[in-house]
Structures are given as C-alpha cells and as structure tokens.
C-alpha atoms as a PDB file:
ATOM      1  CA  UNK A   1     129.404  63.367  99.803  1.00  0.00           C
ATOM      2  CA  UNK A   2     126.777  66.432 100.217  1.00  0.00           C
ATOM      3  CA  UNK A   3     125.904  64.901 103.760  1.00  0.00           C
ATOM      4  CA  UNK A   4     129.026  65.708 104.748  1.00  0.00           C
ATOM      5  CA  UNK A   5     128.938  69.235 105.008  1.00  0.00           C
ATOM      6  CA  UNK A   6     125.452  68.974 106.659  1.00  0.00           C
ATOM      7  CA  UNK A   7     126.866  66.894 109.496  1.00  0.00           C
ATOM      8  CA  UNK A   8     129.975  69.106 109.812  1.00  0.00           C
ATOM      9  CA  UNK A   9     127.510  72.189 110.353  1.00  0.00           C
ATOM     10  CA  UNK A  10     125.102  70.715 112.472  1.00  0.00           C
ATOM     11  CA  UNK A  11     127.994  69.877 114.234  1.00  0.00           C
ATOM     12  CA  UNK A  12     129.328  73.492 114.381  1.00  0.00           C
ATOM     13  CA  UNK A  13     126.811  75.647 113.629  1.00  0.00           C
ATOM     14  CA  UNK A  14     128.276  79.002 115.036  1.00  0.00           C
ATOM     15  CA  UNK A  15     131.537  78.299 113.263  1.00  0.00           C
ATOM     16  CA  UNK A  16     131.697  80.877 110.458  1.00  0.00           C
ATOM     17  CA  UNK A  17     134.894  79.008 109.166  1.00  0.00           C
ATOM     18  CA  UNK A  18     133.218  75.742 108.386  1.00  0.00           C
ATOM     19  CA  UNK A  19     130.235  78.082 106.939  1.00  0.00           C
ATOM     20  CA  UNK A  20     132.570  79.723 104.604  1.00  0.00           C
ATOM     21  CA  UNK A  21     134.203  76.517 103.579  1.00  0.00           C
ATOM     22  CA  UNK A  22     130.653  74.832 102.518  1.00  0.00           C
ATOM     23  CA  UNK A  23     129.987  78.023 100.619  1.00  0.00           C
ATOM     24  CA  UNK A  24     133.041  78.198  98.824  1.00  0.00           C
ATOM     25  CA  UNK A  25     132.655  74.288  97.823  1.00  0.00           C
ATOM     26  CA  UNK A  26     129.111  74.253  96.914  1.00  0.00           C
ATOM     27  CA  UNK A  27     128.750  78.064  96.023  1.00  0.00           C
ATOM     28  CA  UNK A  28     125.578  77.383  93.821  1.00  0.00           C
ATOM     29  CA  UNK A  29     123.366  74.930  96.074  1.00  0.00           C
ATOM     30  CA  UNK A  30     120.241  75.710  96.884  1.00  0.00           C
ATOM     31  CA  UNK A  31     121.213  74.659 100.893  1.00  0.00           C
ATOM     32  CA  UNK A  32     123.994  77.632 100.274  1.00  0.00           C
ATOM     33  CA  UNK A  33     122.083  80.660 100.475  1.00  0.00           C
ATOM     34  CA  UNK A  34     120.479  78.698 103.797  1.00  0.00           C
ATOM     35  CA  UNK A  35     124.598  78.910 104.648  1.00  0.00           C
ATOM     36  CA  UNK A  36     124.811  82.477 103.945  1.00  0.00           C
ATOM     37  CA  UNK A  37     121.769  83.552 106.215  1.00  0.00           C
ATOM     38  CA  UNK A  38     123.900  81.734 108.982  1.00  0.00           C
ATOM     39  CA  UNK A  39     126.891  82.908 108.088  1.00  0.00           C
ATOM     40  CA  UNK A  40     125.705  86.969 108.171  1.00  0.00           C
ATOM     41  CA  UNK A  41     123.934  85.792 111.508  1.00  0.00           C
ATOM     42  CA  UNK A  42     127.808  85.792 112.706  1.00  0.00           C
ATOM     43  CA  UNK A  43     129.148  88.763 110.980  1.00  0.00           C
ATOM     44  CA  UNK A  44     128.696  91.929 112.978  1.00  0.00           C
ATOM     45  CA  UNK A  45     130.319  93.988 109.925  1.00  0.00           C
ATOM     46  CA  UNK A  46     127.952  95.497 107.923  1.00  0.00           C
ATOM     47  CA  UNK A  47     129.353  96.201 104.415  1.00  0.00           C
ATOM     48  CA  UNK A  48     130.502  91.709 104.890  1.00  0.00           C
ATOM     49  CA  UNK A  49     126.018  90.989 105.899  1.00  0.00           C
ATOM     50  CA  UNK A  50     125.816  93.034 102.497  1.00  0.00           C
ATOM     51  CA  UNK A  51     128.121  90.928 100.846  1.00  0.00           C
ATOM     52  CA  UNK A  52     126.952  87.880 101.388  1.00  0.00           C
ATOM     53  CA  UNK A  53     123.220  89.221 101.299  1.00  0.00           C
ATOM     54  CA  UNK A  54     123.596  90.377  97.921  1.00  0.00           C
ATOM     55  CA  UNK A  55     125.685  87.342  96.725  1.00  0.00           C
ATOM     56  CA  UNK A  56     122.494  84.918  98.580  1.00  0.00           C
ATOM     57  CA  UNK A  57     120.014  87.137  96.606  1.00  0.00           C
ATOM     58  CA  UNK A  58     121.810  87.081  93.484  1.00  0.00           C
ATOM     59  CA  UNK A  59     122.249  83.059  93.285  1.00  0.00           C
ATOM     60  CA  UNK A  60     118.505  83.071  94.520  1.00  0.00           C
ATOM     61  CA  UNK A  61     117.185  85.315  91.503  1.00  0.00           C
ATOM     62  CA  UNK A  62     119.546  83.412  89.170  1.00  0.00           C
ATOM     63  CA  UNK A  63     117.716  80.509  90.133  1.00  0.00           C
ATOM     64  CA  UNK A  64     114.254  81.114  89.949  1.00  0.00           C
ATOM     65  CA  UNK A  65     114.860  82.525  86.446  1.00  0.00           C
ATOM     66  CA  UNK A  66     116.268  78.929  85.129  1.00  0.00           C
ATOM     67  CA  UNK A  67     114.995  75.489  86.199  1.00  0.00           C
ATOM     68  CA  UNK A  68     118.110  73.885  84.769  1.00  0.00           C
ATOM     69  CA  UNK A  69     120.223  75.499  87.087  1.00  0.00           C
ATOM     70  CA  UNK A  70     117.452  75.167  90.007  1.00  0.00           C
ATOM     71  CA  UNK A  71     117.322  71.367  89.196  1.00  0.00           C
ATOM     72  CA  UNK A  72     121.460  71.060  89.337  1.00  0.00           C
ATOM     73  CA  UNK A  73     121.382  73.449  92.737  1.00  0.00           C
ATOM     74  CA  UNK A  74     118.940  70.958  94.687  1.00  0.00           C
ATOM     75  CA  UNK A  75     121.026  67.936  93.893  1.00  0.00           C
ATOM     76  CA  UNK A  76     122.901  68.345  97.427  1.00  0.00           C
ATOM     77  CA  UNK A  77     119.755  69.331  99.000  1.00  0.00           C
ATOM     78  CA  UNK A  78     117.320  67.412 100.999  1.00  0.00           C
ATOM     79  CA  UNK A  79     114.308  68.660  99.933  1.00  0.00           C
ATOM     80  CA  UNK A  80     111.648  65.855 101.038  1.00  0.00           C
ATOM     81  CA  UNK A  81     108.512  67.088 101.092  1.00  0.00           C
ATOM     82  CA  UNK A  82     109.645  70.323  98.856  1.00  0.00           C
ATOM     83  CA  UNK A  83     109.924  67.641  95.925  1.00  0.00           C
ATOM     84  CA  UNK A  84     108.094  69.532  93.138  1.00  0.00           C
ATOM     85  CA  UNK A  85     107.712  73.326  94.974  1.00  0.00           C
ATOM     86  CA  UNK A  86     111.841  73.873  94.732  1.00  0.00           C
ATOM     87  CA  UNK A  87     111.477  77.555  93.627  1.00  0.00           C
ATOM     88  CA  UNK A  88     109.050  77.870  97.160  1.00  0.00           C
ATOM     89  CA  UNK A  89     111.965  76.930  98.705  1.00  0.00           C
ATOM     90  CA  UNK A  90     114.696  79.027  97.058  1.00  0.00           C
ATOM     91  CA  UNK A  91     112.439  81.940  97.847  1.00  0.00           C
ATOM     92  CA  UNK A  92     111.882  81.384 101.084  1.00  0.00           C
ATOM     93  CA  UNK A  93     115.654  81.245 101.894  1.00  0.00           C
ATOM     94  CA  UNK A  94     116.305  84.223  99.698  1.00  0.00           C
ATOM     95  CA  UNK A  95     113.504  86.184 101.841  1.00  0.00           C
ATOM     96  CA  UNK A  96     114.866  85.240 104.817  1.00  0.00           C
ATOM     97  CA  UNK A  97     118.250  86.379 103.776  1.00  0.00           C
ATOM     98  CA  UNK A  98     117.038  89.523 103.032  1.00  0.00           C
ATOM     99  CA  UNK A  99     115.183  89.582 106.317  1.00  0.00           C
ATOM    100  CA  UNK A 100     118.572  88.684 108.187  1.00  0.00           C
ATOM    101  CA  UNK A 101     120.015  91.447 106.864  1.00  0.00           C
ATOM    102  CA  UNK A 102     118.153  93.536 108.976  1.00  0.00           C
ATOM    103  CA  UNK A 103     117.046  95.142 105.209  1.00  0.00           C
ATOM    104  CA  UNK A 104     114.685  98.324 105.030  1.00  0.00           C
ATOM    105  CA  UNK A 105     111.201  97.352 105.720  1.00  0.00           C
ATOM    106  CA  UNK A 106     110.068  97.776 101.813  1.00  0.00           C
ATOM    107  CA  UNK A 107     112.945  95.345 100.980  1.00  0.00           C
ATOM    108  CA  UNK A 108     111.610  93.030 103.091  1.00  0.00           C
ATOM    109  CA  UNK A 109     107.981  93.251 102.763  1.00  0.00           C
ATOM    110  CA  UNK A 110     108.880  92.763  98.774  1.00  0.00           C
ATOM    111  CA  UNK A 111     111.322  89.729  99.154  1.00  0.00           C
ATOM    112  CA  UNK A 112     108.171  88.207 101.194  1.00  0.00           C
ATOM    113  CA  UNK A 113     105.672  89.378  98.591  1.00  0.00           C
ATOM    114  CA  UNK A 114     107.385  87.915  95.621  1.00  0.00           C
ATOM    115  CA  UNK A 115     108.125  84.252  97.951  1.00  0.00           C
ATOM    116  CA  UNK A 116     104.246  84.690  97.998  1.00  0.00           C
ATOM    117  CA  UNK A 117     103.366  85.402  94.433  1.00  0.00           C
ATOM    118  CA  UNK A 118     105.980  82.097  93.259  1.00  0.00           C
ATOM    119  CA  UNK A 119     104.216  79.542  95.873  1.00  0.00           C
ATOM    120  CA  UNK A 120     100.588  80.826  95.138  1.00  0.00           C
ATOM    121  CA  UNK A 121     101.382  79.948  91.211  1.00  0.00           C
ATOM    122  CA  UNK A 122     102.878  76.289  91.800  1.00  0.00           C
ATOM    123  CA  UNK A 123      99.326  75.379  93.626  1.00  0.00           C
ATOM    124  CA  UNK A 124     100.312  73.352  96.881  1.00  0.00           C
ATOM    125  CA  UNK A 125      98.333  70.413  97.569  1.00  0.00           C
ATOM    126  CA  UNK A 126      96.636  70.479 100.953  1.00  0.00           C
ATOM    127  CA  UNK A 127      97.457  67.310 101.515  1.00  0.00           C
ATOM    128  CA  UNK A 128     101.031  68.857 101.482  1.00  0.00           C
ATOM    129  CA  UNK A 129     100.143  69.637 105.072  1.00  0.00           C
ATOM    130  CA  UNK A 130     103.908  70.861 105.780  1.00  0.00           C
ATOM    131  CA  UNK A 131     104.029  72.761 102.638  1.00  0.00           C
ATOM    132  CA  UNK A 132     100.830  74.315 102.786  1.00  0.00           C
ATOM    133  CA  UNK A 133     101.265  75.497 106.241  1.00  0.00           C
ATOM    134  CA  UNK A 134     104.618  77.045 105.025  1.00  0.00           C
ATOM    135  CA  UNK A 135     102.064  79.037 102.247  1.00  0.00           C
ATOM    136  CA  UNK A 136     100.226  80.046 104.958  1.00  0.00           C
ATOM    137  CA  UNK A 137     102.880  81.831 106.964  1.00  0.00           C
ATOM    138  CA  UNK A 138     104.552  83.339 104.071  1.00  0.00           C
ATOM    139  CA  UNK A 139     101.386  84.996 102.507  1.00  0.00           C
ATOM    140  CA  UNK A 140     101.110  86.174 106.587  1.00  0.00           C
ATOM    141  CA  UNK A 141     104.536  87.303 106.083  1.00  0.00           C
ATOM    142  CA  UNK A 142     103.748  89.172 103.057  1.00  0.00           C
ATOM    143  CA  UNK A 143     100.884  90.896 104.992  1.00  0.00           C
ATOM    144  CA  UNK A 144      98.070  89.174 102.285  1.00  0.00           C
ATOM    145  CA  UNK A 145      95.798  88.997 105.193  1.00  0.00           C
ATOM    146  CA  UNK A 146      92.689  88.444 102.900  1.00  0.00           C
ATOM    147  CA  UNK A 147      93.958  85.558 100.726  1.00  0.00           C
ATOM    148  CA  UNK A 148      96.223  84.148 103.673  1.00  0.00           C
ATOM    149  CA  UNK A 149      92.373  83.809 105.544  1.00  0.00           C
ATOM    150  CA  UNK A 150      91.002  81.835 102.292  1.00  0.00           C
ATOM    151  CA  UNK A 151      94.035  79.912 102.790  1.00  0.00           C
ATOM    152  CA  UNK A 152      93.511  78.699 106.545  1.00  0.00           C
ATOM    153  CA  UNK A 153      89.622  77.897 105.969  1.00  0.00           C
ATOM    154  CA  UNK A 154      90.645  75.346 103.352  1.00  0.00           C
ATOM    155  CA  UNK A 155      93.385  74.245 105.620  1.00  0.00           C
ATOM    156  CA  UNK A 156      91.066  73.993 108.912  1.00  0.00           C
ATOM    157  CA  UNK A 157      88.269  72.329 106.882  1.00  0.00           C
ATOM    158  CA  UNK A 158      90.444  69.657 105.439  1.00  0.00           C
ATOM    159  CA  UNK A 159      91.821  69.587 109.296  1.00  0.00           C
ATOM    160  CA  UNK A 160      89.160  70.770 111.945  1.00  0.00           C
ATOM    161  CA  UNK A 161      91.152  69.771 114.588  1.00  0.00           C
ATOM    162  CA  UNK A 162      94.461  71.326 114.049  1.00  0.00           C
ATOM    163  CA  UNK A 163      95.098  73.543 116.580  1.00  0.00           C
ATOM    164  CA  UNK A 164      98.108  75.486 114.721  1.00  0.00           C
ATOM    165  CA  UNK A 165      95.799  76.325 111.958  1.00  0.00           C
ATOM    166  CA  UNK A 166      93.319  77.957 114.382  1.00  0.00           C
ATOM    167  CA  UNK A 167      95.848  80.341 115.949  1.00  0.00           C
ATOM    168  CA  UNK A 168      97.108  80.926 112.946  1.00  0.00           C
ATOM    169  CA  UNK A 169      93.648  82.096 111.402  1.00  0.00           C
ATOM    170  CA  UNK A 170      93.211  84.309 114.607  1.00  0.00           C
ATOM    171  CA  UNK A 171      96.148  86.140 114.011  1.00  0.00           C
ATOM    172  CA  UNK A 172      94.950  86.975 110.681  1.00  0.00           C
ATOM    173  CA  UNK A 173      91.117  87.657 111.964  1.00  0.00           C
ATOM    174  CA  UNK A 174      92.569  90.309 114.112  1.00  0.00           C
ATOM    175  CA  UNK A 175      94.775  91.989 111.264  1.00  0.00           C
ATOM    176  CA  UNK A 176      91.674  91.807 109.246  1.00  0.00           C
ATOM    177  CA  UNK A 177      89.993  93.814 111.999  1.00  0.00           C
ATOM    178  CA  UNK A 178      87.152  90.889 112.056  1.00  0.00           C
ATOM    179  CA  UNK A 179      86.974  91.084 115.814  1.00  0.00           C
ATOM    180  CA  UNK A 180      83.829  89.351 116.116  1.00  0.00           C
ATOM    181  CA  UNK A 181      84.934  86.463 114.399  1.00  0.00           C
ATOM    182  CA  UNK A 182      88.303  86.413 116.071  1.00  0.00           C
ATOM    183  CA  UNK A 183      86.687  86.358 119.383  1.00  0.00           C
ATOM    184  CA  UNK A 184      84.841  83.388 118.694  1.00  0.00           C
ATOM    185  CA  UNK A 185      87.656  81.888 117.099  1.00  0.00           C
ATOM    186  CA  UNK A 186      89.093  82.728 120.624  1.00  0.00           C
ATOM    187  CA  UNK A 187      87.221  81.058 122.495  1.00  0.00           C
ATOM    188  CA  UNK A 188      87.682  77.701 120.659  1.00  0.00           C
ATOM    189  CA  UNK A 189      91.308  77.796 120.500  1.00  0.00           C
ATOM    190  CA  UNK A 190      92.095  79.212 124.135  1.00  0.00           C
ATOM    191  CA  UNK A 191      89.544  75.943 125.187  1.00  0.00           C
ATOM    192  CA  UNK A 192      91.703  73.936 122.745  1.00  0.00           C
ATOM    193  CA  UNK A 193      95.488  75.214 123.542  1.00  0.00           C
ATOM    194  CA  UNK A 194      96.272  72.900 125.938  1.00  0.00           C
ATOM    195  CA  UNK A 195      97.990  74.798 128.344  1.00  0.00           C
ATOM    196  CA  UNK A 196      99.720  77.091 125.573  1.00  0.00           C
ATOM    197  CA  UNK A 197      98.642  81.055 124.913  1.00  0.00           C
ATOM    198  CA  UNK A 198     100.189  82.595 122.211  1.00  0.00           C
ATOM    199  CA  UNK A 199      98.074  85.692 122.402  1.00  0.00           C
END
C-alpha cells in the first residue's frame, strides 16, 4: 500500500537505502522526486546529486507536459489541500530539487520562475490559505517582488490579523526599496510578533 513507503521513510529518513528502494518501486510518483531531493541531500558525490537531479527534473517536466500521466503520478500521493493545483506541486518539488543541487544561481532563479509562472495560471483561491501562502513564497522565491506584494495585500485583507503574512510583506517592502512603508509595516508587526523577530 503507498502508505507504506511513507511510514518506512518517516521512519528512516537519513537512510539512502530505503530512499532508493521507494524510488526504484514508485519511479514515476509525484512523492518521488520529493525522494530524490532527500536522497541527493545524502550523496556527497557530485556527478550521483546530478544524476538523480536530472532524473527528478526530467520526471518533473514529463509531468507538467501531460495531465494523464500527472493524474496516474499523484495516485500514491497525499495531496490534501493540493487537490486541484497538482502541477504547483510537481513544480515546487522539481525547484527544490534543482535548488538541492546546489545548481548555478540562473538555474535556480529559472526553476523558481517557471514554479511561479504554472501556480499564477491555475488561480489559487484565497481561501486556499495554505496554498496561497505557498504562492506567496514561491513568487518571493522567484524574486517577483512587485506581483508577490499584490499577492500579500489580498492575503492580509482577507486576513488582517495574520501575523505571517505581515512579515512576509515586509520582506518584500524592503526588496522593493519601499522603506517608508516597510517601517510602518515594522512597527505593527514587531508590536504584533509575540516575542519572535525575524528581522
């Protein structure tokens, strides 16, 4: 049963071995490129990180260009509250791969951009409030300050009391060089962090 290989990683999550295994067994699954990012995590070798990186990617790409396949890869997968936004997820694993991989910056910053472009065009819900905060990071990660900003607004006006969504738009005040408005951003979250500075 596919919660059987969950368990037996959760169970042994630094054990390349029963990594390798899940791989070879489900070599398809969307949860499998998740696998590989762990797996290249433990492999100090670098031409065996490009390996697996490039066999991640590949299954990744392969995905994303046919939702047959996509639909049969998620089966094993617990997706919950990715139910509808699968291709979000499969990019967000493939850019973390490629992140893993301690990849060139441009790789990176690319693998990031395209996870951005794919979630921006499957229009999140806000009421997807785990979803949509994942949209947020990854257009942060893909450095779209400006449209990552429209972003949080809608977020912190359908939640004015979120915390996480405030220091989140801070961070992206103060790459948008809007100082002013990131210090009076400031000042509301430092009053509202509850013992916790991030900055």
């Amino acid at each position: 049963p596919p919660e059987l290989w969950a368990a037996k990683i959760e169970a042994n999550p630094k054990d390349a071995k029963t990594l390798l295994q899940a791989i070879k067994e489900e070599p398809a699954s969307t949860r499998s490129i998740f696998w590989r990012t762990e797996l290249m995590e433990l492999t100090e070798r670098f031409d065996e990180k490009q390996k697996i990186k490039n066999a991640g990617v590949n299954l990744a790409d392969e995905l994303l260009a046919n939702p047959e396949k996509l639909k049969e890869a998620v089966k094993t997968d617990q997706v919950g509250e990715y139910t509808g936004f699968e291709p979000f997820l499969v990019a967000m694993a493939r850019a973390e791969l490629i992140e893993s991989s301690n990849a060139p910056a441009a790789e990176v910053d690319a693998a990031w951009k395209k996870t951005a472009a794919i979630v921006t065009g499957l229009s999140v819900p806000l009421k997807n409030v785990g979803v949509s905060m994942r949209h947020l990071i990854v257009m942060t990660k893909a450095k779209e300050y400006r449209e990552a900003d429209k972003l949080a607004q809608r977020l912190i006006k359908n939640d004015p009391k979120n915390p996480e969504l405030q220091r989140r738009r801070l961070r992206l005040l103060y790459e948008l060089k809007d100082f002013d408005g990131a210090v009076k951003l400031g000042k509301k979250v430092i009053s509202n962090s509850y013992g916790r500075n991030e900055f």
